[in-house]
PDB file of N, CA and C in Angstrom:
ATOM      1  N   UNK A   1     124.879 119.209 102.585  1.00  0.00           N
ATOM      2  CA  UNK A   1     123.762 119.450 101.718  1.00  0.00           C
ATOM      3  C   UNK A   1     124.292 119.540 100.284  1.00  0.00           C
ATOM      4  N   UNK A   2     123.535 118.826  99.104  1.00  0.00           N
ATOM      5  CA  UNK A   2     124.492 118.861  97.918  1.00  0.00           C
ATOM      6  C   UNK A   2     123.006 118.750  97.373  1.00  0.00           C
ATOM      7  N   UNK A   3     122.543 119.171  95.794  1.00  0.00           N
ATOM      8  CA  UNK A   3     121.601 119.075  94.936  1.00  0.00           C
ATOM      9  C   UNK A   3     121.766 117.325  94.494  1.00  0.00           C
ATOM     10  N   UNK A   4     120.735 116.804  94.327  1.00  0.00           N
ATOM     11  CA  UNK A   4     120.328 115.348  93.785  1.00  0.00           C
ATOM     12  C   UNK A   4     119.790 115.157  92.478  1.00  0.00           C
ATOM     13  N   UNK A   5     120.298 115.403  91.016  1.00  0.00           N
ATOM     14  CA  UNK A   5     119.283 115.825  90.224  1.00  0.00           C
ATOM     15  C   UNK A   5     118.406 114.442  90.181  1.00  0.00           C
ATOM     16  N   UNK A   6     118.775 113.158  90.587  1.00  0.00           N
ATOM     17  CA  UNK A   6     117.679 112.352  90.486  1.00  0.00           C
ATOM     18  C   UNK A   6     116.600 112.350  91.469  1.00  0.00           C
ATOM     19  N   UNK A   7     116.758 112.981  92.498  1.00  0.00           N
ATOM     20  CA  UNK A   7     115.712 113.647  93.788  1.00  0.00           C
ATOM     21  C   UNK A   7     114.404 114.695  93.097  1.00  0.00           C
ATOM     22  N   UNK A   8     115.858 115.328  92.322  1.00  0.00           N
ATOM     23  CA  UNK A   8     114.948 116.761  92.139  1.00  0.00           C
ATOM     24  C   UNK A   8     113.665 115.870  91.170  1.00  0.00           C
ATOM     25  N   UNK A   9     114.211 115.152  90.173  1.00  0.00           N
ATOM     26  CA  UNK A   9     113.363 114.644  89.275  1.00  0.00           C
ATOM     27  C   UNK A   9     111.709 113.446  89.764  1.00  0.00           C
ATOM     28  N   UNK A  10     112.122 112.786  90.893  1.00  0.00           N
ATOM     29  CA  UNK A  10     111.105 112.453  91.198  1.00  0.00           C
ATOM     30  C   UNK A  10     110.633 113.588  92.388  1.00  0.00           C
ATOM     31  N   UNK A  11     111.150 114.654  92.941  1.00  0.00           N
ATOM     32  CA  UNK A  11     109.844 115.701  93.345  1.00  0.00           C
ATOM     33  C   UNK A  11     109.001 115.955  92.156  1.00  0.00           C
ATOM     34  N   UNK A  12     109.614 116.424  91.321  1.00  0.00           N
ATOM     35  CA  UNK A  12     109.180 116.915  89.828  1.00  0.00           C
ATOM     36  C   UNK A  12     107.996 115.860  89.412  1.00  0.00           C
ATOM     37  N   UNK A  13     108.042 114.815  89.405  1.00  0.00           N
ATOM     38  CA  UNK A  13     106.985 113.552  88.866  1.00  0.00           C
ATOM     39  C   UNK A  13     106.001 113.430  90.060  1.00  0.00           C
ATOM     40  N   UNK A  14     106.039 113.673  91.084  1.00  0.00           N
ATOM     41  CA  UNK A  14     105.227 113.402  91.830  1.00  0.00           C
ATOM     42  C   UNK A  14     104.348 114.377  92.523  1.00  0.00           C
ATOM     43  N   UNK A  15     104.876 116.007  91.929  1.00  0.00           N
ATOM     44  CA  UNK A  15     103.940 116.907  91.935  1.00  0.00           C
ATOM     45  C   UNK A  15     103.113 116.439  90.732  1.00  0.00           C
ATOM     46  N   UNK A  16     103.698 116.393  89.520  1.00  0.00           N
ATOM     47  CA  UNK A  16     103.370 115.996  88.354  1.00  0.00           C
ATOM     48  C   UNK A  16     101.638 115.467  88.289  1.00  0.00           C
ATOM     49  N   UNK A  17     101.989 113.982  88.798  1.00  0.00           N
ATOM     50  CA  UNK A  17     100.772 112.954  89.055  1.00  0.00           C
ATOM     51  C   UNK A  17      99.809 113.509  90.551  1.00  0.00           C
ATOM     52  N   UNK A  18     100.871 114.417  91.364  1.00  0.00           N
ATOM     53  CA  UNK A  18      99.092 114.696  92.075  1.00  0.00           C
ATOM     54  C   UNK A  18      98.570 115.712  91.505  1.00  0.00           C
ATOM     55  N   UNK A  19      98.888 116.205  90.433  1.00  0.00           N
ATOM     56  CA  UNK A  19      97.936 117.504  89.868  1.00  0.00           C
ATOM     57  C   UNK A  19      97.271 116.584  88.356  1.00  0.00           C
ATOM     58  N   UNK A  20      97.557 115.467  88.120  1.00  0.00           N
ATOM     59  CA  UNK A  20      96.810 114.461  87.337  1.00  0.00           C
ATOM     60  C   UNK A  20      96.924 114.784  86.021  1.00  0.00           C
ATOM     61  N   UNK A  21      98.661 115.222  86.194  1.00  0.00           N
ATOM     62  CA  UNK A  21      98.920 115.855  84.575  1.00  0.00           C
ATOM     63  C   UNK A  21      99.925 114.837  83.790  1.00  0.00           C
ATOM     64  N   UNK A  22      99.924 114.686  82.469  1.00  0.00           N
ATOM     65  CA  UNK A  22     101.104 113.878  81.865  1.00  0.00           C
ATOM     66  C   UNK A  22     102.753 114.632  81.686  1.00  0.00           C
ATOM     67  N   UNK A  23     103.192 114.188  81.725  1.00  0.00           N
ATOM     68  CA  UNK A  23     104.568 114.828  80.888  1.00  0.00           C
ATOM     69  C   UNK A  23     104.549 115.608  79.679  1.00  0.00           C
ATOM     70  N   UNK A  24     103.756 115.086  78.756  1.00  0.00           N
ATOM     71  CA  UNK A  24     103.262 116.345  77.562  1.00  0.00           C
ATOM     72  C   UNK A  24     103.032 117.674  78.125  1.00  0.00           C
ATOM     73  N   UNK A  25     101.746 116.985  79.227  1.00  0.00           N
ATOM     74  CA  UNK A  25     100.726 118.540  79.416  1.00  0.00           C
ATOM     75  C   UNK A  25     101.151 119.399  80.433  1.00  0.00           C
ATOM     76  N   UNK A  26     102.624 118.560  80.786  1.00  0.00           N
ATOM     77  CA  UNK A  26     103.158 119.618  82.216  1.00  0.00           C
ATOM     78  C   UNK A  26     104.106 120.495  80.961  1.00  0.00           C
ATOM     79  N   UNK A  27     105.022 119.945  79.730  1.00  0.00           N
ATOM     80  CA  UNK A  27     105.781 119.906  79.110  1.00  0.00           C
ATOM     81  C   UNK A  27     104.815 121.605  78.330  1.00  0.00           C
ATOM     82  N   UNK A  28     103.611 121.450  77.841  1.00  0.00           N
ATOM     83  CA  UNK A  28     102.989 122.585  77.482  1.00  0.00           C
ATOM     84  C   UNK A  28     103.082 123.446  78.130  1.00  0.00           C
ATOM     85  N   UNK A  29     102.296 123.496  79.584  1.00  0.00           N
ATOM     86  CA  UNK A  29     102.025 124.394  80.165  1.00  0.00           C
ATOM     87  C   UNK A  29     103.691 125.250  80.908  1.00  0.00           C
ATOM     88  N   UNK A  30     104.614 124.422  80.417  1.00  0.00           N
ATOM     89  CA  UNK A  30     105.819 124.944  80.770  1.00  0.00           C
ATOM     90  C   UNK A  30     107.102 125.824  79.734  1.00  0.00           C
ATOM     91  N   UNK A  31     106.144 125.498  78.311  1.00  0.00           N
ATOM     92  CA  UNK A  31     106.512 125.748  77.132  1.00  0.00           C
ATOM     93  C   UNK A  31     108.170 125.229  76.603  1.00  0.00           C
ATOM     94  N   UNK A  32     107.807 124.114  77.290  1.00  0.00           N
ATOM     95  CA  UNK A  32     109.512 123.223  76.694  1.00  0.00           C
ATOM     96  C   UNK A  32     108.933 121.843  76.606  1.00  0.00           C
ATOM     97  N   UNK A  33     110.201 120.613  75.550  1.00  0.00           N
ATOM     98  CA  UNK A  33     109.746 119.527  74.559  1.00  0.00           C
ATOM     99  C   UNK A  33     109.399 118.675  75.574  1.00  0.00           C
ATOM    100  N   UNK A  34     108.815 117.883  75.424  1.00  0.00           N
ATOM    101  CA  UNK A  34     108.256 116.305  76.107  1.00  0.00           C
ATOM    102  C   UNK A  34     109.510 115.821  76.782  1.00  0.00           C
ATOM    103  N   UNK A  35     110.101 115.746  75.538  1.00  0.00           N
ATOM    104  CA  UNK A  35     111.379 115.504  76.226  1.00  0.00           C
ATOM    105  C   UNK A  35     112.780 115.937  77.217  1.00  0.00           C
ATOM    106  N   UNK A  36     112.282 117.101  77.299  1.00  0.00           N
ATOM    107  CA  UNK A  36     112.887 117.920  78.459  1.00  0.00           C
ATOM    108  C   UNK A  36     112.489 117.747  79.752  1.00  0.00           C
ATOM    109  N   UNK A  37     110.757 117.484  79.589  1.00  0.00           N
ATOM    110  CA  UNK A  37     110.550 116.947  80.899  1.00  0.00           C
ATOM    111  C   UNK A  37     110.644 115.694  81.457  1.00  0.00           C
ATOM    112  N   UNK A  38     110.702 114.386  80.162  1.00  0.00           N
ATOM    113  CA  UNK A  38     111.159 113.498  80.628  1.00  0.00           C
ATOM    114  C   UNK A  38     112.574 113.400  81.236  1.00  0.00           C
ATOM    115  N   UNK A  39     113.537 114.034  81.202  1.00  0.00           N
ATOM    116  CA  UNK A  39     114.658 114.134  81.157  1.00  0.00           C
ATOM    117  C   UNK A  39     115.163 114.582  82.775  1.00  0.00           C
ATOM    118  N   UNK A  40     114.358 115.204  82.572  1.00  0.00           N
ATOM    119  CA  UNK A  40     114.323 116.118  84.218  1.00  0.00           C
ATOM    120  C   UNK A  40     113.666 114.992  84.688  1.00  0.00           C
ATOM    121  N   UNK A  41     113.003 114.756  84.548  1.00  0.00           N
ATOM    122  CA  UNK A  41     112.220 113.765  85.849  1.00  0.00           C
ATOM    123  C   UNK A  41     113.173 112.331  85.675  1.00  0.00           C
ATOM    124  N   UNK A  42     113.789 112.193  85.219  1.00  0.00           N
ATOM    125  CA  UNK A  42     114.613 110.625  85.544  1.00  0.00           C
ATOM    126  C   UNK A  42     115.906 111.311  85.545  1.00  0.00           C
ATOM    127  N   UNK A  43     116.125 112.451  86.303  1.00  0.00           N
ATOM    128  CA  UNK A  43     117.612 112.679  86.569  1.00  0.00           C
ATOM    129  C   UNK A  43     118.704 112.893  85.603  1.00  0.00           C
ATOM    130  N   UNK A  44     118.443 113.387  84.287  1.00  0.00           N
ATOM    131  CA  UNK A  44     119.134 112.767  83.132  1.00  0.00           C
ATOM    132  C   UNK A  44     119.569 114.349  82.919  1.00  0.00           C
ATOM    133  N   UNK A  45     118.757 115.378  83.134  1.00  0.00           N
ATOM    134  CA  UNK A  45     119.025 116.660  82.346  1.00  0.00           C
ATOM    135  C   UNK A  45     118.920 117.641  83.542  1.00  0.00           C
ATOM    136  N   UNK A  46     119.441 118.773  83.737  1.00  0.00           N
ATOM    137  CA  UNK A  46     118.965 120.246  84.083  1.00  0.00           C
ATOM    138  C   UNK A  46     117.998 121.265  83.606  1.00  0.00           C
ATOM    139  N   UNK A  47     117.416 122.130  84.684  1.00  0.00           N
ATOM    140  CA  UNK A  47     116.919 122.954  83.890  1.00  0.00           C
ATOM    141  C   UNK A  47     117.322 124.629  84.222  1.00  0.00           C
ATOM    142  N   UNK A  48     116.667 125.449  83.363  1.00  0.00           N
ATOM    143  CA  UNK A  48     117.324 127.260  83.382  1.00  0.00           C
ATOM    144  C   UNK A  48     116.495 126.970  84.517  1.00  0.00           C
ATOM    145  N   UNK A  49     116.987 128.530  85.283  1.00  0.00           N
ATOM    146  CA  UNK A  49     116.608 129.487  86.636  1.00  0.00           C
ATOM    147  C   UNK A  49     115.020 129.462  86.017  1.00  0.00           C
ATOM    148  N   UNK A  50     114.700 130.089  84.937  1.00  0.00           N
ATOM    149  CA  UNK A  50     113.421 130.271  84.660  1.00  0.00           C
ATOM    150  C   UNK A  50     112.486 129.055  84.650  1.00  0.00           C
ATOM    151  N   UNK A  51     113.002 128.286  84.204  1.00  0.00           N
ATOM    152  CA  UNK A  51     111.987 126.878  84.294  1.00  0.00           C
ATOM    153  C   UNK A  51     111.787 126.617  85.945  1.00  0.00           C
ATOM    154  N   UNK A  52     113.138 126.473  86.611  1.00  0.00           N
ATOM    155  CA  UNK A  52     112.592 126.432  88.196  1.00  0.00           C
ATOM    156  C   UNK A  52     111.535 126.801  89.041  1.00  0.00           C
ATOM    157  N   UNK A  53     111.914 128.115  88.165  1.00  0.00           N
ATOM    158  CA  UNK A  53     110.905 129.186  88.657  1.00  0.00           C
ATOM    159  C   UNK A  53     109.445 128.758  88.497  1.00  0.00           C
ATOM    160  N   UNK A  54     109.113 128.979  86.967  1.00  0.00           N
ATOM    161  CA  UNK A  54     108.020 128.468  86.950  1.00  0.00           C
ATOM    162  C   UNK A  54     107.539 127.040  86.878  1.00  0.00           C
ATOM    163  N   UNK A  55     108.270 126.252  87.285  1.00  0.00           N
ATOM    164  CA  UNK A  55     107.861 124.642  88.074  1.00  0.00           C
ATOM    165  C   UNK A  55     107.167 125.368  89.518  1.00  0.00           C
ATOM    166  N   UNK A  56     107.592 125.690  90.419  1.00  0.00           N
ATOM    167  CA  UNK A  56     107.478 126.555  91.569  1.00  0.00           C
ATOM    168  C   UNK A  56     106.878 126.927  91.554  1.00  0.00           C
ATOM    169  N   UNK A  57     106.331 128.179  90.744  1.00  0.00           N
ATOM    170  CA  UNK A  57     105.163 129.000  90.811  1.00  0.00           C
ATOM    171  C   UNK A  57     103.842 128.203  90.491  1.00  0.00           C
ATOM    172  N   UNK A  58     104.043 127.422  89.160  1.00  0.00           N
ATOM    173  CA  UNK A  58     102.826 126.278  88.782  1.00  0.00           C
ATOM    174  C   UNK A  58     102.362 125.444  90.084  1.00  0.00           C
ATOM    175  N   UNK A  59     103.433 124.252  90.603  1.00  0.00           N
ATOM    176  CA  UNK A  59     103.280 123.748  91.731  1.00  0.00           C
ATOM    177  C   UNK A  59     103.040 124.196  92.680  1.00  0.00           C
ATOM    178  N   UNK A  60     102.987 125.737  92.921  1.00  0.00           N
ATOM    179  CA  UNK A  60     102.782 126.377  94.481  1.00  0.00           C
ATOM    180  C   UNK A  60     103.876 125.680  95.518  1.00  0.00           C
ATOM    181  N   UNK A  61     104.909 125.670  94.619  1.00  0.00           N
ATOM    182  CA  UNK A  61     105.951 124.893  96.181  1.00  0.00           C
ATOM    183  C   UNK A  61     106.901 126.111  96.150  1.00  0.00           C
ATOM    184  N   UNK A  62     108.161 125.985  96.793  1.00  0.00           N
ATOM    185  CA  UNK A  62     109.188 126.514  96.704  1.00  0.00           C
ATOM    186  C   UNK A  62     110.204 125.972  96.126  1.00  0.00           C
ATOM    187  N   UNK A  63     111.494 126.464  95.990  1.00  0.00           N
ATOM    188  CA  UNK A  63     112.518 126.405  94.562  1.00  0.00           C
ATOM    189  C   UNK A  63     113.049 125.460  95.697  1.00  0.00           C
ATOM    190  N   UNK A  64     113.457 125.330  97.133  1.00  0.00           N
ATOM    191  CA  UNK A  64     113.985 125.118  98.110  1.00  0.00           C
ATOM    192  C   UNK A  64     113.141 123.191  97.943  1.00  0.00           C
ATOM    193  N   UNK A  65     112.255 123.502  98.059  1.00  0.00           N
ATOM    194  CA  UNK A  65     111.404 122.098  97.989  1.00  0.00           C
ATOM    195  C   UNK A  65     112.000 121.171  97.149  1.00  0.00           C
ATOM    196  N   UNK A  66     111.931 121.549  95.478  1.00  0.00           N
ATOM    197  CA  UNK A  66     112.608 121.292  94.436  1.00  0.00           C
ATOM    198  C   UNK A  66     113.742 120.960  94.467  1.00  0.00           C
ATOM    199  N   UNK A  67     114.549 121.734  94.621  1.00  0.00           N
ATOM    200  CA  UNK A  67     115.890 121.791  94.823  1.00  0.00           C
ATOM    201  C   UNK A  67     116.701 120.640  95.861  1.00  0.00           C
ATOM    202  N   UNK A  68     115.868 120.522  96.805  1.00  0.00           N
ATOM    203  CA  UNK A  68     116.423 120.043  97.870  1.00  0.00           C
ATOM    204  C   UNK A  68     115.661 119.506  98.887  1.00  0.00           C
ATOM    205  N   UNK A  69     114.181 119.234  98.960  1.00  0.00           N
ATOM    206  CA  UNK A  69     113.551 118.881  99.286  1.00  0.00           C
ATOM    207  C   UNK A  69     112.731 119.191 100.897  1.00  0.00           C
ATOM    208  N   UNK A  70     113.383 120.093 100.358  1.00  0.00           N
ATOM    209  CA  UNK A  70     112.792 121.040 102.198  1.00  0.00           C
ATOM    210  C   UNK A  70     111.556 121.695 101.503  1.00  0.00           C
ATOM    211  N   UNK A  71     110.689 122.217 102.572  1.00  0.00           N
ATOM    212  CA  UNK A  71     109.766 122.989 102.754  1.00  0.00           C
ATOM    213  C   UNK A  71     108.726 122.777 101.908  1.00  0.00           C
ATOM    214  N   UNK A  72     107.329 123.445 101.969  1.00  0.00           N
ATOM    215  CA  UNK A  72     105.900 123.260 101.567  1.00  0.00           C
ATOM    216  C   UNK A  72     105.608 121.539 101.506  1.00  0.00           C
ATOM    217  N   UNK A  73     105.868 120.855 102.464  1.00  0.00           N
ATOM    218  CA  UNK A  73     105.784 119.542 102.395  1.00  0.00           C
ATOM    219  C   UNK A  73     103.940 119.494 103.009  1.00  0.00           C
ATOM    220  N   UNK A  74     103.481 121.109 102.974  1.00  0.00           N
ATOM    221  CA  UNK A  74     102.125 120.719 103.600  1.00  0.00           C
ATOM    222  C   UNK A  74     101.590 120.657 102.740  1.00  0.00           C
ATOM    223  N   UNK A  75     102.056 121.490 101.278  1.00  0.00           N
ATOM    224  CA  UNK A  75     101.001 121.408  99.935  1.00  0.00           C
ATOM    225  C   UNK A  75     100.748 120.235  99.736  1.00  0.00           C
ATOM    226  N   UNK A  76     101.690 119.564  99.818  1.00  0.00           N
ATOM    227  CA  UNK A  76     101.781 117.783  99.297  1.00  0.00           C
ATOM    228  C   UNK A  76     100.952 116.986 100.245  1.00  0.00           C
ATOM    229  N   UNK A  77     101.063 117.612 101.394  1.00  0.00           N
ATOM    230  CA  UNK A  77     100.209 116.494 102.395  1.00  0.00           C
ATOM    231  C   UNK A  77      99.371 116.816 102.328  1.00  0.00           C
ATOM    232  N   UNK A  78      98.664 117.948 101.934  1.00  0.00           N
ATOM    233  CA  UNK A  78      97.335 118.549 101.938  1.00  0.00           C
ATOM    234  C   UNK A  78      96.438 117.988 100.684  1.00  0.00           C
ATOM    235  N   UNK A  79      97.362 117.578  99.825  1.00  0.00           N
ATOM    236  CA  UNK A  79      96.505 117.017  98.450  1.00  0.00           C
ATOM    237  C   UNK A  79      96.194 115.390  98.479  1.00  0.00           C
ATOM    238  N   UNK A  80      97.525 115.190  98.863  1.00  0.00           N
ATOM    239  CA  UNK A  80      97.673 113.514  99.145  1.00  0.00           C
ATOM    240  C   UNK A  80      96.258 113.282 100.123  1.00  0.00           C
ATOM    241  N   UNK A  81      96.173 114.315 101.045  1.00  0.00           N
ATOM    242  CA  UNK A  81      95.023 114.105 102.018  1.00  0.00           C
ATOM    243  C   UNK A  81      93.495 114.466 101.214  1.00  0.00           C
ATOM    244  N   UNK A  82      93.495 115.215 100.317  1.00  0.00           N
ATOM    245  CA  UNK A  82      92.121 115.077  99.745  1.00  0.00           C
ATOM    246  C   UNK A  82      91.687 114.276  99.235  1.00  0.00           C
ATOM    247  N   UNK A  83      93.000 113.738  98.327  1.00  0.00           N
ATOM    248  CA  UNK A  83      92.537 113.058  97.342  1.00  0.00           C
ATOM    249  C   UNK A  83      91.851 111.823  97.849  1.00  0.00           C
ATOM    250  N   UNK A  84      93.037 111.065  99.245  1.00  0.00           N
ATOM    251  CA  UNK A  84      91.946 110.135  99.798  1.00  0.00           C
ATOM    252  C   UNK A  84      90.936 110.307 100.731  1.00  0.00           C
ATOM    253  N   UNK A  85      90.395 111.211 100.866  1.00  0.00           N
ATOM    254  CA  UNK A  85      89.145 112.062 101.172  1.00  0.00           C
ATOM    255  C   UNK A  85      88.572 111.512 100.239  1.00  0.00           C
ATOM    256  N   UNK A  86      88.475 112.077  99.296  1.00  0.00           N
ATOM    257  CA  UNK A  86      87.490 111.399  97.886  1.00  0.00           C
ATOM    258  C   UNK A  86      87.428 110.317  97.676  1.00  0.00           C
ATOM    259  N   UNK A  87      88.410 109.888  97.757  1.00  0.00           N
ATOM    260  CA  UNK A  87      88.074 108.333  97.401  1.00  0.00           C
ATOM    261  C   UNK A  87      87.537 107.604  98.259  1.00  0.00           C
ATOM    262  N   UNK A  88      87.715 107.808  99.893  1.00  0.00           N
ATOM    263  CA  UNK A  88      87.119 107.518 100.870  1.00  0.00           C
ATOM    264  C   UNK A  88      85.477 107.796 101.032  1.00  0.00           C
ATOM    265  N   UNK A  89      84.803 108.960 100.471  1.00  0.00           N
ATOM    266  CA  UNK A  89      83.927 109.487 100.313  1.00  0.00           C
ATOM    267  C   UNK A  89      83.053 108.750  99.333  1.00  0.00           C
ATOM    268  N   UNK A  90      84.093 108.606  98.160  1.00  0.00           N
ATOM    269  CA  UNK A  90      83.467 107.700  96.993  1.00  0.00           C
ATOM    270  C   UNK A  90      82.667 106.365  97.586  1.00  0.00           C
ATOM    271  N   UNK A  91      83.826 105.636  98.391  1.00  0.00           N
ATOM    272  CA  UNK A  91      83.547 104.146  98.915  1.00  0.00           C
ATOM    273  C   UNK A  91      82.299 103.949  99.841  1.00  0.00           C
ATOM    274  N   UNK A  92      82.317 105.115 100.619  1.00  0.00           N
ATOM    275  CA  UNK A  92      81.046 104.801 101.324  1.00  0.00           C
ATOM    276  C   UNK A  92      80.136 105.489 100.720  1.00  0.00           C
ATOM    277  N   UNK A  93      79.798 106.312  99.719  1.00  0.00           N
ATOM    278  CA  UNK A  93      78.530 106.457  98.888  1.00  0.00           C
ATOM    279  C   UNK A  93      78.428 105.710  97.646  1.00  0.00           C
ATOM    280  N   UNK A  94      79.431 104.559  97.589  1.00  0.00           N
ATOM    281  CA  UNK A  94      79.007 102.890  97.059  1.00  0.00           C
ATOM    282  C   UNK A  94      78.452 102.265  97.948  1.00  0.00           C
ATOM    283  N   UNK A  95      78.931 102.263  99.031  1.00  0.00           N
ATOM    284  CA  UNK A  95      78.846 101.396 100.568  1.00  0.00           C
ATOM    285  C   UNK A  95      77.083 101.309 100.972  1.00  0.00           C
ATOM    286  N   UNK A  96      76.880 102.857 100.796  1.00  0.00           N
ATOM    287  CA  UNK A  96      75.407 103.549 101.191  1.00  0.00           C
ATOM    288  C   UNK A  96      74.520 102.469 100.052  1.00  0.00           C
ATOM    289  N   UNK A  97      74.551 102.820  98.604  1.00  0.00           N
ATOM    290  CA  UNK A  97      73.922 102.702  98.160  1.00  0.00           C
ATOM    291  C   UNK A  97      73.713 100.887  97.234  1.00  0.00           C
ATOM    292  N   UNK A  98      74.322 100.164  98.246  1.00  0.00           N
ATOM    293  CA  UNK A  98      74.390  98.795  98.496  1.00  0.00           C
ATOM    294  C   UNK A  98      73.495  98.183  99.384  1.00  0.00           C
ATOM    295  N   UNK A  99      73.162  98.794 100.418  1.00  0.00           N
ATOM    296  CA  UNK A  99      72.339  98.817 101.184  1.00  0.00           C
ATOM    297  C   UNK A  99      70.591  98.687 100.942  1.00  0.00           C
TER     298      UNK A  99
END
């Protein structure tokens, strides 16, 4: 078992886009530069204990997830699964109203 920082960085992007946020507005709500989060997410940079943290706490995952890609893999399946819920939902109340 060894840390991946280019792993860690696309967990990082792909919580990112299912919460339908940019790199700026994750970059705000995390209170560090645009470019810190670009950085992190293409494997390029590290971040403090505290940023982990609150990546984690924001995402509702664990540091373990992040880190290494274990665990809360249900948050992720659970969203991935709504989202095409909705869109599925969307299609047939186009579908319906074709009719």
């Amino acid at each position: 078992m060894h840390f991946d920082q280019i792993e860690f960085g696309k967990r990082m992007r792909e919580l990112r886009r299912l919460e339908g946020m940019t790199q700026e507005k994750l970059a705000e709500e995390m209170w560090v530069s645009y470019a810190h989060i670009n950085k992190l997410e293409n494997g390029r940079g590290g971040c403090s204990l505290d940023l982990l943290l609150n990546l984690a706490e924001f995402f509702e995952v664990s540091t373990d997830y992040l880190l290494l890609g274990r665990d809360n893999m249900n948050r992720i399946s659970r969203k991935i699964l709504a989202n095409t819920v909705d869109e599925l939902t969307a299609i047939l109340l186009g579908w319906d109203q074709e009719k």
